[in-house]
N, C-alpha and C. Protein backbone atom coordinates (compact mmCIF):
# COMPACT_ATOMS: atom_id res chain seq x y z
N UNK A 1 -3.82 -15.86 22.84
CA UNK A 1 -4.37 -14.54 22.92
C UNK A 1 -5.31 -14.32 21.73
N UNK A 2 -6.54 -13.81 22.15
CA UNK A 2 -7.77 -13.63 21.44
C UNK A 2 -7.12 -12.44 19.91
N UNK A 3 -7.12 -12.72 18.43
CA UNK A 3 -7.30 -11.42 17.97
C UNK A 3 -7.97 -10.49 18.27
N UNK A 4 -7.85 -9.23 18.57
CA UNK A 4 -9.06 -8.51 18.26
C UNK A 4 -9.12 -7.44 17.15
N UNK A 5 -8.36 -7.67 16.24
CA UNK A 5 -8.49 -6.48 15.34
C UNK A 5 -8.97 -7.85 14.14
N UNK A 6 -9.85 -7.57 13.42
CA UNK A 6 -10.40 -8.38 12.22
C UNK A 6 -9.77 -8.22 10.97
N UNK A 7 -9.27 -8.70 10.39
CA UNK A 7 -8.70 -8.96 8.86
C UNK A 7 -9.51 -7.70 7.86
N UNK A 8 -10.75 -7.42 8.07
CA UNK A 8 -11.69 -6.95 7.43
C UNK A 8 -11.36 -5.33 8.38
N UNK A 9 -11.16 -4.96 9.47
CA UNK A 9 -11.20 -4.21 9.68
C UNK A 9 -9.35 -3.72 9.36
N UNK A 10 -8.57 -4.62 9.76
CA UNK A 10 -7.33 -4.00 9.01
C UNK A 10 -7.38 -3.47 7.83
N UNK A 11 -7.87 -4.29 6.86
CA UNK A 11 -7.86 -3.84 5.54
C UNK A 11 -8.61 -2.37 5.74
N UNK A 12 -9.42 -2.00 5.67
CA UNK A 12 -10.28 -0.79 5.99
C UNK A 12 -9.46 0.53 6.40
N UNK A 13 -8.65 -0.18 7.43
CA UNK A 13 -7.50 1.31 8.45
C UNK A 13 -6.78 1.51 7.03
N UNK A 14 -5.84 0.54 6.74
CA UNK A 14 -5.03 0.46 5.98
C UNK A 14 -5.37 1.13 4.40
N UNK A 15 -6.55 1.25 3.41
CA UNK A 15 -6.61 1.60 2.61
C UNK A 15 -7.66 3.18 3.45
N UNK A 16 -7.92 3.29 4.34
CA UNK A 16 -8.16 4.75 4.72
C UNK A 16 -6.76 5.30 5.55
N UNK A 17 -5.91 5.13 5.45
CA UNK A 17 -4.83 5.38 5.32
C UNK A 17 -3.71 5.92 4.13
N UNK A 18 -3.69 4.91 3.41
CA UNK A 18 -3.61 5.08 1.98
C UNK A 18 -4.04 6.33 1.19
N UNK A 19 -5.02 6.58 1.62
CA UNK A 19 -6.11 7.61 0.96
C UNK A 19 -5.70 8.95 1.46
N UNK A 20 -5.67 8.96 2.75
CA UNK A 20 -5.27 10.25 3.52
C UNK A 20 -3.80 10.46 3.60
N UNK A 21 -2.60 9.41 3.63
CA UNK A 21 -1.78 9.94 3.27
C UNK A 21 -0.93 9.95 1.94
N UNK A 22 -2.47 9.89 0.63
CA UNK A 22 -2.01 10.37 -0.49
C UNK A 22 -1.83 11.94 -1.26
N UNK A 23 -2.47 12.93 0.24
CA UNK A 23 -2.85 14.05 -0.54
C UNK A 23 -1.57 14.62 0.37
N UNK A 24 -1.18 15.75 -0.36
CA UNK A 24 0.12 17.03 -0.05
C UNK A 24 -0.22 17.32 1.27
N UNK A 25 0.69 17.53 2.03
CA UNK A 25 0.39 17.54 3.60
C UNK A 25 1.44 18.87 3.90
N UNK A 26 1.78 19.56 3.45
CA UNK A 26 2.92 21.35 3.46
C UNK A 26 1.77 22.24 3.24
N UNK A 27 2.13 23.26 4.27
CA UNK A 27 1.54 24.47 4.25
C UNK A 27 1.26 25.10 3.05
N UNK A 28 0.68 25.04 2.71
CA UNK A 28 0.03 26.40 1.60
C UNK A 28 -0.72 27.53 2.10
N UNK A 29 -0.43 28.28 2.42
CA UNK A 29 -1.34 29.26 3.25
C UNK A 29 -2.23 29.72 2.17
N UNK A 30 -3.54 29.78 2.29
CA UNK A 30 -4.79 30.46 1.55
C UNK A 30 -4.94 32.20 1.56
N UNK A 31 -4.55 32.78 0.83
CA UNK A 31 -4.80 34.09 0.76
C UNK A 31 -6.09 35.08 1.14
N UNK A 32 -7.20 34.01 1.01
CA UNK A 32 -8.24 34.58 1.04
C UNK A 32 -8.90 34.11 2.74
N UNK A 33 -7.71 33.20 3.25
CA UNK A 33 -8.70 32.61 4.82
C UNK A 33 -9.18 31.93 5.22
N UNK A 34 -10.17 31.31 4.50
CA UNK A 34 -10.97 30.10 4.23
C UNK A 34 -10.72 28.96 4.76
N UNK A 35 -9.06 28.93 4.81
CA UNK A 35 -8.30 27.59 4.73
C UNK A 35 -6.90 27.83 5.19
N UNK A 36 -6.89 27.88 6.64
CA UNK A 36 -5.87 28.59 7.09
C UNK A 36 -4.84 27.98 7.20
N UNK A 37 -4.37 26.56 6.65
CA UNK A 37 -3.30 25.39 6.78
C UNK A 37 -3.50 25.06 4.66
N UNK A 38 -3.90 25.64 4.14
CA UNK A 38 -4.14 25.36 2.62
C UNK A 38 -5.12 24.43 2.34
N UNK A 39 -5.98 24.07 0.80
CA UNK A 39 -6.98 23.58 0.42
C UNK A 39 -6.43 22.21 0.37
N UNK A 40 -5.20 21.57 0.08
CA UNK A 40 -4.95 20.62 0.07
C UNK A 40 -4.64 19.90 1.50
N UNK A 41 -4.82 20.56 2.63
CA UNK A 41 -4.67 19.99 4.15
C UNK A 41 -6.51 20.09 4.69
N UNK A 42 -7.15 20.77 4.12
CA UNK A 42 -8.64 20.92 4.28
C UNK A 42 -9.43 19.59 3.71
N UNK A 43 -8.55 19.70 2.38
CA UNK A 43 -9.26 18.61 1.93
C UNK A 43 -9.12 17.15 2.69
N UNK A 44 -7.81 17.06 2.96
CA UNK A 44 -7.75 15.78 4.15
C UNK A 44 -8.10 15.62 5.41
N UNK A 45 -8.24 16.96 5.92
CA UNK A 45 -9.41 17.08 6.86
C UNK A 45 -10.58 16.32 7.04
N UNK A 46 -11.51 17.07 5.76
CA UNK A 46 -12.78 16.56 5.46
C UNK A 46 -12.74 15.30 4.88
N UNK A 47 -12.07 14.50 3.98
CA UNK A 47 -11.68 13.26 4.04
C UNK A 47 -11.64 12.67 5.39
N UNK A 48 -10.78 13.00 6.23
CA UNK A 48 -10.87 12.03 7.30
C UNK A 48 -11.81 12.19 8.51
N UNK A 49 -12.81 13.01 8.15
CA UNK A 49 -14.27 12.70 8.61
C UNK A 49 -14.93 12.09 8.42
N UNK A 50 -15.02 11.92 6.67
CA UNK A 50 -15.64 10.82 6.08
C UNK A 50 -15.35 9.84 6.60
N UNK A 51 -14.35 9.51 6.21
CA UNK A 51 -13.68 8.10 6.54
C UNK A 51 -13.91 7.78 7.89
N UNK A 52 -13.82 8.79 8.94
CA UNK A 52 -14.19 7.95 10.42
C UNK A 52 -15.45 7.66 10.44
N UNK A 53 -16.46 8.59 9.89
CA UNK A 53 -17.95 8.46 9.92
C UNK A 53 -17.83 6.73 9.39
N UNK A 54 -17.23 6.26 8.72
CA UNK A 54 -17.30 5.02 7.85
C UNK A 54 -16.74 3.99 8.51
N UNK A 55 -15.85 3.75 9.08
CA UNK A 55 -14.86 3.08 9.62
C UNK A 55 -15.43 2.37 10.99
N UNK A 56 -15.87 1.39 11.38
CA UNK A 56 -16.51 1.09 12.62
C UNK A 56 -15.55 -0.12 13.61
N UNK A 57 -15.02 -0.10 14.23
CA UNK A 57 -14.24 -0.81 14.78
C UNK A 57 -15.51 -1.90 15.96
């Protein structure tokens, strides 16, 4: 059976993984709205946009 996942692309999932599930992932609710799951779940949000924008299988 053919691999199809590449050594190069494991590594890649795996440390964008790493990354996203290094930040606080519990509700903080934002007082002001902005950020209706807290700044620290926003921020991994937008992290893992980046990261897909990047990530090419």
């Amino acid at each position: 059976m053919q691999n199809f996942i590449q050594e190069k692309h494991q590594t890649e999932a795996i440390e964008a993984l790493k990354t996203i599930l290094s930040y606080p992932s519990y509700l903080q609710e934002d007082p002001t709205g902005k950020t209706p799951f807290g700044s620290d779940i926003q921020a991994v949000l937008e992290k893992n946009f980046g990261i897909d924008r990047g990530v090419r299988v």
